[in-house]
N, C-alpha and C. Protein backbone atom coordinates (compact mmCIF):
# COMPACT_ATOMS: atom_id res chain seq x y z
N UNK A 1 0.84 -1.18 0.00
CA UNK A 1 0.00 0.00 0.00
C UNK A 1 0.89 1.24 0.00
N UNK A 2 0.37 1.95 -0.94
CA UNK A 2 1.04 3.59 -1.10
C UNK A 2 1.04 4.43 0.11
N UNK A 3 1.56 5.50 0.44
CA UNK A 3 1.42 6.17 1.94
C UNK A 3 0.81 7.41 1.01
N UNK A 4 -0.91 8.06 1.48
CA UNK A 4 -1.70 8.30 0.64
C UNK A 4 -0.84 9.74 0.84
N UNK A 5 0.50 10.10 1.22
CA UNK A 5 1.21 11.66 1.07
C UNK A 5 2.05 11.49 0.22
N UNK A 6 1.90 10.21 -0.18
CA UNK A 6 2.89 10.28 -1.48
C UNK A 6 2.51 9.70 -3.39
N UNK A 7 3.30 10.63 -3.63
CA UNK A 7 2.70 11.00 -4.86
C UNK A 7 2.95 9.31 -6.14
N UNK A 8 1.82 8.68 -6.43
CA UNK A 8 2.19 7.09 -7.39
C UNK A 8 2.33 7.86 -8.82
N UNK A 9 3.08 7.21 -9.64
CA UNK A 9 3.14 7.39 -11.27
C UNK A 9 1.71 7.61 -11.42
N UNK A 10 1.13 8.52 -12.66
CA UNK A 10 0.25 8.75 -13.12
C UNK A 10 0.25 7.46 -13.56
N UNK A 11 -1.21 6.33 -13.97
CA UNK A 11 -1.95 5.63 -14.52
C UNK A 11 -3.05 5.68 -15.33
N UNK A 12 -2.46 5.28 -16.91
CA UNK A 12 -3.74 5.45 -17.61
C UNK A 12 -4.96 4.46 -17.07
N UNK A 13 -5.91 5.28 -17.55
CA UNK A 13 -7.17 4.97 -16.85
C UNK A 13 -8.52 4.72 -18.05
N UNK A 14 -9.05 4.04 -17.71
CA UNK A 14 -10.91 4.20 -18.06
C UNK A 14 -11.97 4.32 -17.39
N UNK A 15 -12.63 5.74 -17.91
CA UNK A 15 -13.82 5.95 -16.99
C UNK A 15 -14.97 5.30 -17.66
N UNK A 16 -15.90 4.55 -17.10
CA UNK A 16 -17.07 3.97 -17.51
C UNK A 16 -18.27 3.80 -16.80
N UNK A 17 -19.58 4.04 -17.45
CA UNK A 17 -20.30 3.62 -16.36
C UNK A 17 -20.34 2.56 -15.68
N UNK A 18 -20.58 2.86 -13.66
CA UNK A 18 -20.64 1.09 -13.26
C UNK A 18 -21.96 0.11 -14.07
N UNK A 19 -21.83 -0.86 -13.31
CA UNK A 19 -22.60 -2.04 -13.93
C UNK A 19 -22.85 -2.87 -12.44
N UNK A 20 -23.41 -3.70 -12.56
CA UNK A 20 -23.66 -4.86 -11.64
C UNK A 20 -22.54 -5.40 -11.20
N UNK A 21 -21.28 -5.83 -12.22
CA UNK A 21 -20.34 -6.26 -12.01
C UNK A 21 -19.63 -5.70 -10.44
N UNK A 22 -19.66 -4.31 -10.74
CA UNK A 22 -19.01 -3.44 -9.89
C UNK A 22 -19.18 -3.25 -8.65
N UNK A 23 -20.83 -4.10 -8.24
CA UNK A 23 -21.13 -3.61 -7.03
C UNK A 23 -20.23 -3.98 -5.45
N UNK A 24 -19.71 -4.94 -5.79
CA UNK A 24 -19.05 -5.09 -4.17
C UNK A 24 -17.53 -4.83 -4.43
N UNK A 25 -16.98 -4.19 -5.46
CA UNK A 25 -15.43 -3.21 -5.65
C UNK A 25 -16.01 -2.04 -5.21
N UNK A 26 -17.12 -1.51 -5.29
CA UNK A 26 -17.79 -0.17 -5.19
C UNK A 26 -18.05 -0.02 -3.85
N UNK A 27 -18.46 -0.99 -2.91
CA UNK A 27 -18.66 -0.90 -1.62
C UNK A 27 -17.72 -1.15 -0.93
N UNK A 28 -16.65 -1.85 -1.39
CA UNK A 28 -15.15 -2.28 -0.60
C UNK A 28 -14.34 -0.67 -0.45
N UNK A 29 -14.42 0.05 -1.95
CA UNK A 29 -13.66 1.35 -1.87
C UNK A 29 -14.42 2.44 -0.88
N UNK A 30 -15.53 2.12 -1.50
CA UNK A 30 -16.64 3.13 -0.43
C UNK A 30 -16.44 3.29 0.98
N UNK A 31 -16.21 1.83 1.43
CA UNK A 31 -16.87 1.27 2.96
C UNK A 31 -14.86 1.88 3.50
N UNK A 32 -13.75 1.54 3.13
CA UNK A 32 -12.58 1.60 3.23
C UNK A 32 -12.10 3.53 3.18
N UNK A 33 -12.55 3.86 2.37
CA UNK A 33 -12.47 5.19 2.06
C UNK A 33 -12.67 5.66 3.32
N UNK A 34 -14.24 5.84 3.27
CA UNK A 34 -15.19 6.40 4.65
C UNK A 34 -14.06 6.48 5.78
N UNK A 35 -14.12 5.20 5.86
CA UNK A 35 -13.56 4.41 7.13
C UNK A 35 -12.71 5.11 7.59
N UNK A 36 -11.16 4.87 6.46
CA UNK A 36 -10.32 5.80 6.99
C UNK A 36 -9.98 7.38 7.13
N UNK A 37 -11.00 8.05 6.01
CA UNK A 37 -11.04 9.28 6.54
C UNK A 37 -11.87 10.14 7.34
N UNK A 38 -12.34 9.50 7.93
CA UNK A 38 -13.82 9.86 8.69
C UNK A 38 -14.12 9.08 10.00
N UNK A 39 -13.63 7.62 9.72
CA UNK A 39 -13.96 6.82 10.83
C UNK A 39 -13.78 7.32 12.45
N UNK A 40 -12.34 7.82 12.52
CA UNK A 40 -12.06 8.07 13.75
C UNK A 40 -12.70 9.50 14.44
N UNK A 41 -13.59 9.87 13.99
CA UNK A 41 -14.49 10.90 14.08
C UNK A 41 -16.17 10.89 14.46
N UNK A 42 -16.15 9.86 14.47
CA UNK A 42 -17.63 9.35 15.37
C UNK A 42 -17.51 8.03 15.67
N UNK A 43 -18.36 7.81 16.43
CA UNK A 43 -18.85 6.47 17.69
C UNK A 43 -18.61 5.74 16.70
N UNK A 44 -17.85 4.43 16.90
CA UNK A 44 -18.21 2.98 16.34
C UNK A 44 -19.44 2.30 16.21
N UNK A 45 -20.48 2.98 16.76
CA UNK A 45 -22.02 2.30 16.16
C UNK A 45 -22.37 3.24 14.86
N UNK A 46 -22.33 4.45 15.22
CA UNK A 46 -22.71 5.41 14.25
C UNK A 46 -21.88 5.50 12.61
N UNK A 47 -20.38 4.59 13.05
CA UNK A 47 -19.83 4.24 11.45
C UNK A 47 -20.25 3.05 11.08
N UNK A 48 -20.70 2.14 11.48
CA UNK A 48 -21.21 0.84 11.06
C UNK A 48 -22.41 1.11 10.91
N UNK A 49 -23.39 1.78 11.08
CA UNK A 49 -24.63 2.06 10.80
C UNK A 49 -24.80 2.72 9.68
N UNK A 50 -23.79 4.02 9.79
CA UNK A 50 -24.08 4.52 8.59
C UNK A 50 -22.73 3.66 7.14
N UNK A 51 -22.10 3.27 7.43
CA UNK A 51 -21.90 2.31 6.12
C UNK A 51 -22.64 1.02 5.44
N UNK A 52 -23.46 0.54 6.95
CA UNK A 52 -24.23 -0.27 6.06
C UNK A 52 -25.40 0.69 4.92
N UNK A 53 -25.92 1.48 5.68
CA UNK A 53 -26.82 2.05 4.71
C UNK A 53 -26.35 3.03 3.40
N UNK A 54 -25.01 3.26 3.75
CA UNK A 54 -24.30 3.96 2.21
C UNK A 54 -23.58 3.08 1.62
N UNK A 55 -22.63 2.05 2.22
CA UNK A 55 -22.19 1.23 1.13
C UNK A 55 -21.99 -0.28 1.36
N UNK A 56 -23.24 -0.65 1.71
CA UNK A 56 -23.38 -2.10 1.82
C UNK A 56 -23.76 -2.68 0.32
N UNK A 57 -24.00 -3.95 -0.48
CA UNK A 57 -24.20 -4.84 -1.61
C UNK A 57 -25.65 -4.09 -1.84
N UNK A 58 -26.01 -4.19 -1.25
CA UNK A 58 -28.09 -4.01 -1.26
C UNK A 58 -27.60 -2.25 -1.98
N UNK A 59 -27.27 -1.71 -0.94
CA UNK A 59 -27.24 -0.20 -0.76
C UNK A 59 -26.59 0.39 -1.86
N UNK A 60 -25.81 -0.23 -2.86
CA UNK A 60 -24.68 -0.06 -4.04
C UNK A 60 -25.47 0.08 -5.13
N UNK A 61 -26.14 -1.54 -5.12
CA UNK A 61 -26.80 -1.81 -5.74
C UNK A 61 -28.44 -1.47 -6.37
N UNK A 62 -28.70 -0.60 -5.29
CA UNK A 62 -30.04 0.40 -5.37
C UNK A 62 -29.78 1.39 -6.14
N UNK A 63 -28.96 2.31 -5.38
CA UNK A 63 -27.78 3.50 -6.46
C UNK A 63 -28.01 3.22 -7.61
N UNK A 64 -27.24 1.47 -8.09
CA UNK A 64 -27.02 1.81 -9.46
C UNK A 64 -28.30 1.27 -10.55
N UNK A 65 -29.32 1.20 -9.72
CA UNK A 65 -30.19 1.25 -10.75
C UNK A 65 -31.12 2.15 -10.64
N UNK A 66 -30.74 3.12 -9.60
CA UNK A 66 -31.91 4.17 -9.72
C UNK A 66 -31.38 5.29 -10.70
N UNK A 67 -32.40 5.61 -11.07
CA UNK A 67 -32.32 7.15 -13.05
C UNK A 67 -31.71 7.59 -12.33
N UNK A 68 -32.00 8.69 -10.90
CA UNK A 68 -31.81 9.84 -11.10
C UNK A 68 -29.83 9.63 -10.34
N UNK A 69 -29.65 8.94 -10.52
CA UNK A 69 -27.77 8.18 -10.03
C UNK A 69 -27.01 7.98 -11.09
N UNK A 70 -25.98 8.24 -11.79
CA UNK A 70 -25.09 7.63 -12.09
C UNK A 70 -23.79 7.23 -11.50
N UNK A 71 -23.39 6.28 -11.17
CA UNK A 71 -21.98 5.70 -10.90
C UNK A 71 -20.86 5.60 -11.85
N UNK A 72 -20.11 6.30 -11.71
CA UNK A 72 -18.63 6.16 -12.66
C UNK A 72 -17.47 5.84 -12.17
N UNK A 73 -17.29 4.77 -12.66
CA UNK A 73 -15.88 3.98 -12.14
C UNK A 73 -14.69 4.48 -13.17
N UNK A 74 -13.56 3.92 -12.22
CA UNK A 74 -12.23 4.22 -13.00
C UNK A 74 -11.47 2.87 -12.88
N UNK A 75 -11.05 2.30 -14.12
CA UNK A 75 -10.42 1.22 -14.40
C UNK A 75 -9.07 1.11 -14.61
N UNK A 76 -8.25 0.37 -14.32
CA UNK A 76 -6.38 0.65 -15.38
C UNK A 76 -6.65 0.05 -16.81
N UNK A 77 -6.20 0.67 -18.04
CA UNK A 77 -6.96 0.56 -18.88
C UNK A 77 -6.53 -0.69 -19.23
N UNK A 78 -5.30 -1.01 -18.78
CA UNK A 78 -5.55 -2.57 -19.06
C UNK A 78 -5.96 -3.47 -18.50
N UNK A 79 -7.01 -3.28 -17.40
CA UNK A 79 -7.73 -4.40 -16.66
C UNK A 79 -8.77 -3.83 -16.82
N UNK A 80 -10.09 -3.55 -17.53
CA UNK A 80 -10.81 -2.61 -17.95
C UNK A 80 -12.36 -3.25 -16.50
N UNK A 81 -11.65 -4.14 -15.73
CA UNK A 81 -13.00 -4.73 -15.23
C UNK A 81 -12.42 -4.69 -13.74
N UNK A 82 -11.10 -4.11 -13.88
CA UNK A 82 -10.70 -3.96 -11.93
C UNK A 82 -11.06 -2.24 -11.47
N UNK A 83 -11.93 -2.12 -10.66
CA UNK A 83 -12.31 -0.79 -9.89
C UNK A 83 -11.63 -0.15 -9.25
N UNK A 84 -10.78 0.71 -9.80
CA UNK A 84 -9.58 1.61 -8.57
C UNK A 84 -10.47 2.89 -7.92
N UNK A 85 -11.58 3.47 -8.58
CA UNK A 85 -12.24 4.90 -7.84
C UNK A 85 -13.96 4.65 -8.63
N UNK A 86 -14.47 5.13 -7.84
CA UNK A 86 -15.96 6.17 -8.75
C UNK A 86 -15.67 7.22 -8.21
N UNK A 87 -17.19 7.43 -8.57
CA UNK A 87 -17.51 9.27 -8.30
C UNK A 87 -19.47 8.99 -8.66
N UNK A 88 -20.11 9.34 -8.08
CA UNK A 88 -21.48 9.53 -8.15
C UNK A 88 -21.81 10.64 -8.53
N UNK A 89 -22.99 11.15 -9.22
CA UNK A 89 -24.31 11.79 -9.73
C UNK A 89 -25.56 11.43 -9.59
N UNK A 90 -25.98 12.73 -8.68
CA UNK A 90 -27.02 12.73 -8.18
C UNK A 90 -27.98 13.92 -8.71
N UNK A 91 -28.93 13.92 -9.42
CA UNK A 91 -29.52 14.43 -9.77
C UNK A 91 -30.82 14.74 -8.81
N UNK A 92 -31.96 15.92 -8.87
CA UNK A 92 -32.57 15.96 -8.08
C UNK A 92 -32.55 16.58 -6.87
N UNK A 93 -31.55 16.18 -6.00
CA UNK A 93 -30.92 16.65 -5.08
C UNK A 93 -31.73 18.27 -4.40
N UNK A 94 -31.59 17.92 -3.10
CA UNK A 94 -32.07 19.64 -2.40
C UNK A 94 -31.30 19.77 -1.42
N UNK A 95 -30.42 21.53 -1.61
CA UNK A 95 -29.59 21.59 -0.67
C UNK A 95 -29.79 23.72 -0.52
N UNK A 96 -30.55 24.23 0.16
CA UNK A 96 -30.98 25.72 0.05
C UNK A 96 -29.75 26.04 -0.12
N UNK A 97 -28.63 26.06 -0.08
CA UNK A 97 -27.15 27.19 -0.61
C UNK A 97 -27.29 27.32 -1.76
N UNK A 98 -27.78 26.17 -2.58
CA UNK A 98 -27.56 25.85 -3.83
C UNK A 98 -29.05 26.30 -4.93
N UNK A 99 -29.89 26.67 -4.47
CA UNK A 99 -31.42 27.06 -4.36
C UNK A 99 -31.20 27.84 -5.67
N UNK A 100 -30.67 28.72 -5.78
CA UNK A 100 -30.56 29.64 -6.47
C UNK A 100 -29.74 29.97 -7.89
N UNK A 101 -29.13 28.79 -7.73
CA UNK A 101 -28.09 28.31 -8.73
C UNK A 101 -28.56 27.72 -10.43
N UNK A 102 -28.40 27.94 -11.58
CA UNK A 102 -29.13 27.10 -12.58
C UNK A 102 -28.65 25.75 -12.64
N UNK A 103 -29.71 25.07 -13.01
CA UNK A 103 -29.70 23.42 -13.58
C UNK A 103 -28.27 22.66 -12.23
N UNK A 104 -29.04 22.51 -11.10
CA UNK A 104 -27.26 21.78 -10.65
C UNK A 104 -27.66 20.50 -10.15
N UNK A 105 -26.64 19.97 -9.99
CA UNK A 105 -26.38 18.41 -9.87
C UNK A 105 -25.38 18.42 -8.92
N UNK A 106 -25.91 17.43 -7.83
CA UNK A 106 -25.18 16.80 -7.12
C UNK A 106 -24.05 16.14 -7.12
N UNK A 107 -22.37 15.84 -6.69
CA UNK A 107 -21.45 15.00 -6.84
C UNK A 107 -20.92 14.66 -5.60
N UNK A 108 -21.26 13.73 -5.61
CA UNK A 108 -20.98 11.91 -4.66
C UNK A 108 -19.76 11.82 -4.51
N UNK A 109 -19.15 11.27 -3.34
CA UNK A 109 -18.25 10.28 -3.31
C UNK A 109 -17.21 10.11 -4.16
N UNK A 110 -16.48 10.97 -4.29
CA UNK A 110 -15.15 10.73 -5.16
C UNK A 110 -14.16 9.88 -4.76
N UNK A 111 -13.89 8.81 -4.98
CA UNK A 111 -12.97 8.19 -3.77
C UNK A 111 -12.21 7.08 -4.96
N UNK A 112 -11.28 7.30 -4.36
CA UNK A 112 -10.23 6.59 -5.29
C UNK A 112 -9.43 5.57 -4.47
N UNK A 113 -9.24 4.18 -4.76
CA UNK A 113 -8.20 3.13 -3.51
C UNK A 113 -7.26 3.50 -3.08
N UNK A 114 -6.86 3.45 -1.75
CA UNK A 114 -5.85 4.38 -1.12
C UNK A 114 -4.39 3.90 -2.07
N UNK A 115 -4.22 2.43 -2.94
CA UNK A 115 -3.32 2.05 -3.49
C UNK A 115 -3.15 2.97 -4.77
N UNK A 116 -4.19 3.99 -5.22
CA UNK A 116 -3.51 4.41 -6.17
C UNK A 116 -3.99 5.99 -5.85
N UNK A 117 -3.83 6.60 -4.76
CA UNK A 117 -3.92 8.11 -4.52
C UNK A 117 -2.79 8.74 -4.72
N UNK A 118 -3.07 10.10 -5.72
CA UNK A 118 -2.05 10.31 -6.49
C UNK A 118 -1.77 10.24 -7.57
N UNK A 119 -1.94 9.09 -8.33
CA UNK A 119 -1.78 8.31 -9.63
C UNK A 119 -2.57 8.90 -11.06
N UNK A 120 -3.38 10.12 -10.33
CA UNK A 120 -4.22 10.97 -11.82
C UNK A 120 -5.53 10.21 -11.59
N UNK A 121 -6.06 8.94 -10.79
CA UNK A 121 -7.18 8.21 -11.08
C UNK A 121 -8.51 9.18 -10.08
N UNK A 122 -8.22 10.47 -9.10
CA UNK A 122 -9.23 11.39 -9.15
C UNK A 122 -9.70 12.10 -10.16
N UNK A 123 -8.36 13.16 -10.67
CA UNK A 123 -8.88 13.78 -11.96
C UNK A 123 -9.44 13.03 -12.84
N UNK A 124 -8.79 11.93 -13.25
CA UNK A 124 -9.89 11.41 -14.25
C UNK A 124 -11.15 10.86 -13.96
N UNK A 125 -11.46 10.73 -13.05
CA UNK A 125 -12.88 10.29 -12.96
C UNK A 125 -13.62 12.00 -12.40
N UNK A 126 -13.25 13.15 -12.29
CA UNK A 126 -13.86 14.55 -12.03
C UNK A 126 -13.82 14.96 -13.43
N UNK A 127 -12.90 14.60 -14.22
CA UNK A 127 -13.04 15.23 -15.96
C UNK A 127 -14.39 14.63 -16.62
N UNK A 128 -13.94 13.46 -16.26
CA UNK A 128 -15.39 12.21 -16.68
C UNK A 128 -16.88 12.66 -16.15
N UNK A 129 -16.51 13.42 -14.72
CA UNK A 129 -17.99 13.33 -14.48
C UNK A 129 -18.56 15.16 -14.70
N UNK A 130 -17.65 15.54 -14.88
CA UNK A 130 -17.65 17.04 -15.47
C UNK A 130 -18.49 16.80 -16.89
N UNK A 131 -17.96 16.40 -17.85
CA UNK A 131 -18.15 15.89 -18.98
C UNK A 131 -19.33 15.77 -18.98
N UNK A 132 -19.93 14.57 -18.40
CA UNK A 132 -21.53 14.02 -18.15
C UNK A 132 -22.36 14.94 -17.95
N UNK A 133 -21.92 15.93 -16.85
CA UNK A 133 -22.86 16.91 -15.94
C UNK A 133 -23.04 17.76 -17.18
N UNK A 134 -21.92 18.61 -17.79
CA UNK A 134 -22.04 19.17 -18.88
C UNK A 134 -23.01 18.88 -19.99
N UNK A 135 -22.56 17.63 -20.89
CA UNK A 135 -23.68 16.90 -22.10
C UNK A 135 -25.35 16.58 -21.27
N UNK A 136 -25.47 16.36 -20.54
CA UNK A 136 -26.70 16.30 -19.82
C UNK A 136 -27.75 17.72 -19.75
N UNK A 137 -26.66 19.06 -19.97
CA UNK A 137 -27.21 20.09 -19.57
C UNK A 137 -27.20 20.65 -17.95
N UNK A 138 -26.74 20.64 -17.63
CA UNK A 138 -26.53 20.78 -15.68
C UNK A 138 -25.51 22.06 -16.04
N UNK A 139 -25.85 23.12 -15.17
CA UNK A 139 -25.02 24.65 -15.19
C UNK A 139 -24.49 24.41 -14.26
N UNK A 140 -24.69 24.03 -12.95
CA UNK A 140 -23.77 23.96 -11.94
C UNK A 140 -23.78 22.74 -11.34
N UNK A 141 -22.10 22.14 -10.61
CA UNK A 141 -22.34 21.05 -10.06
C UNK A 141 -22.38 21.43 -8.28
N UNK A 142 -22.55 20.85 -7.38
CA UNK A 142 -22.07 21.30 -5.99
C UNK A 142 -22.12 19.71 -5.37
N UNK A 143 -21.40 19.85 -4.21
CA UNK A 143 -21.03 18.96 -3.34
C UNK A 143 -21.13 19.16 -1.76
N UNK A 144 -20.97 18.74 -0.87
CA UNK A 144 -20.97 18.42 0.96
C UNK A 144 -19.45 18.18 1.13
N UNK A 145 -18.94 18.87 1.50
CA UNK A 145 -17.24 17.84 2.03
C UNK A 145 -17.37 18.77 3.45
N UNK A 146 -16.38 17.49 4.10
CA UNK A 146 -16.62 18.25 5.77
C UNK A 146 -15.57 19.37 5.88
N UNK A 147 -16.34 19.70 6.76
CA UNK A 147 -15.47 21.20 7.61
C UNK A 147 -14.22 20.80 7.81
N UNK A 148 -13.26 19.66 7.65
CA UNK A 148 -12.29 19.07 8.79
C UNK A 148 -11.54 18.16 7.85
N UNK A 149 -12.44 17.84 6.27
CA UNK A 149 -11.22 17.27 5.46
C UNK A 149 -10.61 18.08 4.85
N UNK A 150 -9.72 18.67 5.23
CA UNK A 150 -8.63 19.62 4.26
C UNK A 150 -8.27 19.00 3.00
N UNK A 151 -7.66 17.98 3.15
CA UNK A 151 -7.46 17.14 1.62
C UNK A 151 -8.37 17.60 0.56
N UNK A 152 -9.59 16.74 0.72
CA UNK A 152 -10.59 17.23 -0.24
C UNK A 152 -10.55 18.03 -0.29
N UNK A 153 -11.00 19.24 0.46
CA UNK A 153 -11.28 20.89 0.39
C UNK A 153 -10.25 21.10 -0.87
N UNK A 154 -8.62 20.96 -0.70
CA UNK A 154 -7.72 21.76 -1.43
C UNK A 154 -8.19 20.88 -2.92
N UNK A 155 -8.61 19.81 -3.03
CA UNK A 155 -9.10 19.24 -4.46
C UNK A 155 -10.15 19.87 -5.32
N UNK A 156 -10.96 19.74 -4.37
CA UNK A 156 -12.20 20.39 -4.94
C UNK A 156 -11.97 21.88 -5.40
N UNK A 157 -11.11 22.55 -4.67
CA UNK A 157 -10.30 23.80 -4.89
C UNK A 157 -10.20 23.93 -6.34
N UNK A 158 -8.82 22.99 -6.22
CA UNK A 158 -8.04 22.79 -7.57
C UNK A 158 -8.94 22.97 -8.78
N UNK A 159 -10.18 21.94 -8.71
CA UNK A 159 -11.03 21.46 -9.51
C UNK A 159 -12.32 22.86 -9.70
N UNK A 160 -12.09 23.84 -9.31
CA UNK A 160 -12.57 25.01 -9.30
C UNK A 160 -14.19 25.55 -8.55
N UNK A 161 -14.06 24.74 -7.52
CA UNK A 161 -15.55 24.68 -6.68
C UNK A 161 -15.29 25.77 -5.74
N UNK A 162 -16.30 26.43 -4.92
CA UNK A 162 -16.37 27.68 -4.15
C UNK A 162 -17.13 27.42 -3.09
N UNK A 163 -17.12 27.88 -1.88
CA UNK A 163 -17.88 27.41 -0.91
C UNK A 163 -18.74 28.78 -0.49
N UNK A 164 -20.06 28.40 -0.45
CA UNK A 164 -21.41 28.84 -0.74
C UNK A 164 -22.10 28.89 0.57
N UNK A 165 -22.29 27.62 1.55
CA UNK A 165 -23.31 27.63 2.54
C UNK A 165 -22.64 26.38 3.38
N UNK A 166 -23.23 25.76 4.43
CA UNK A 166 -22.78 24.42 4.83
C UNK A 166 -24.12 24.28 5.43
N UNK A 167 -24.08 22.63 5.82
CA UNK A 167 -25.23 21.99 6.33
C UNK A 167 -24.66 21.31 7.53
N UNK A 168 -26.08 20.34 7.94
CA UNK A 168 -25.42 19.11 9.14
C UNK A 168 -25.62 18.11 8.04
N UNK A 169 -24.35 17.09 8.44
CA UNK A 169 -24.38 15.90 8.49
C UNK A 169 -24.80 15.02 9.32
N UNK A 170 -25.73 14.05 8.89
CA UNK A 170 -26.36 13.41 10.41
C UNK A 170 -25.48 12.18 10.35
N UNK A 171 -25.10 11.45 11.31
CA UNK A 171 -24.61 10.24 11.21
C UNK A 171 -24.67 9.56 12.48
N UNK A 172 -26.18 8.69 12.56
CA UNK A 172 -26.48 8.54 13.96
C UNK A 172 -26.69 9.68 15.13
N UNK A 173 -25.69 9.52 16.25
CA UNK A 173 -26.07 10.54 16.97
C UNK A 173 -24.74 11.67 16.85
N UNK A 174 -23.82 11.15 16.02
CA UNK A 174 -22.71 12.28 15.18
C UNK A 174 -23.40 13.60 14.20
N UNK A 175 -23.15 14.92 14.48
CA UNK A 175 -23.41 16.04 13.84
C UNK A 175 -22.34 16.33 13.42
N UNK A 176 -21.70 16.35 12.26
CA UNK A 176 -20.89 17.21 11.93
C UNK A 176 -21.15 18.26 10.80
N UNK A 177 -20.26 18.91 10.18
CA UNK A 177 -20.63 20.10 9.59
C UNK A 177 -20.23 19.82 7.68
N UNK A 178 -20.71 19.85 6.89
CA UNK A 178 -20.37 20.09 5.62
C UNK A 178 -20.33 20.99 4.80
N UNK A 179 -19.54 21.68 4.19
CA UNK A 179 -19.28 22.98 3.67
C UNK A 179 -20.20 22.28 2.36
N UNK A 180 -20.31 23.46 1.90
CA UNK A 180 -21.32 23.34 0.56
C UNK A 180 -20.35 23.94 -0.49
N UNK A 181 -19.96 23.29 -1.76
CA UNK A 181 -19.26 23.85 -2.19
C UNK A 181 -19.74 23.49 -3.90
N UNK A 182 -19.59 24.95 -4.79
CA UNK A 182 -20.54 24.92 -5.90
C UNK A 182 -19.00 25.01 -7.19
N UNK A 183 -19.35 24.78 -8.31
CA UNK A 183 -18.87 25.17 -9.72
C UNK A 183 -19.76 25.40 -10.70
N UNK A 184 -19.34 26.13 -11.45
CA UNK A 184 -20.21 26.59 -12.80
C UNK A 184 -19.91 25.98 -13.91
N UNK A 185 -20.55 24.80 -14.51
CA UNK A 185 -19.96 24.22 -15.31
C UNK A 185 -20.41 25.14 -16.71
């Protein structure tokens, strides 16, 4: 395993929509992700509770067949069927910071395997889902990242998002805070 402060060779990649195939690579990165960047930040009932209901088999698998969701995975392009990251779209979505904004869309879970952080396999799955949001018609995208992940924050940065409003996060009897953060696609 990579030490996620250090930087892996860029890896060509393929972004694609998930499939069925994908569902328990999708909940392994999900459930692992969470875990380690978030875990040590609320009660041990309140992270097992809330991962079963965000990224358990059932819970993946609902996602990816509901319209208003897309799931986009990132592959090494020569294993076109091994899952290193997604990124979700959520359409629909209600968040009042964002109220006022044209046509926007929600973005999920960017999370990439801690084995290849670094490696280009975020950007490419944020170009990919830029792309989508764009051809779909969506003017703005926005997102939730917490008050307390700096990491993300400086990504989403990079990636040209602005912070607008914040909400609560509920997670069991954990409150924490999520910055609201918008782009104009």
């Amino acid at each position: 395993m990579t030490h996620p402060n250090v930087t892996s060779p860029k890896l060509e990649t393929k972004i694609r929509p998930a499939n069925s195939q994908d569902v328990e690579a999708i909940a392994s990165i999900g459930s692992k992700t969470f875990t380690s960047s978030f875990g040590w930040s609320l009660p041990a009932a309140d992270l097992q509770s809330y991962l079963e209901s965000a990224y358990s088999l059932s819970s993946i698998d609902k996602d990816l067949r509901n319209p208003l969701i897309d799931i986009i995975v990132a592959c090494p392009s020569d294993s076109p069927e091994k899952v290193i990251g997604f990124v979700q779209l959520t359409q629909g979505t209600v968040e009042p910071s964002v109220a006022g904004f044209e046509r926007p869309i929600e973005l999920q879970r960017l999370y990439v395997d801690e084995d290849h952080f670094g490696s280009g396999v975020g950007r490419s799955l944020w170009k990919g889902v830029e792309r989508i949001a764009r051809e779909r018609g969506f003017k703005t995208m926005w997102l939730g990242v917490w008050e307390e992940n700096f990491k993300a924050q400086k990504v989403y940065e990079k990636f040209g998002f602005k912070k607008v409003g914040s909400h609560d996060f509920v997670m069991g009897t954990c409150v924490q805070t999520d910055w609201i953060l918008i782009k104009s696609l």
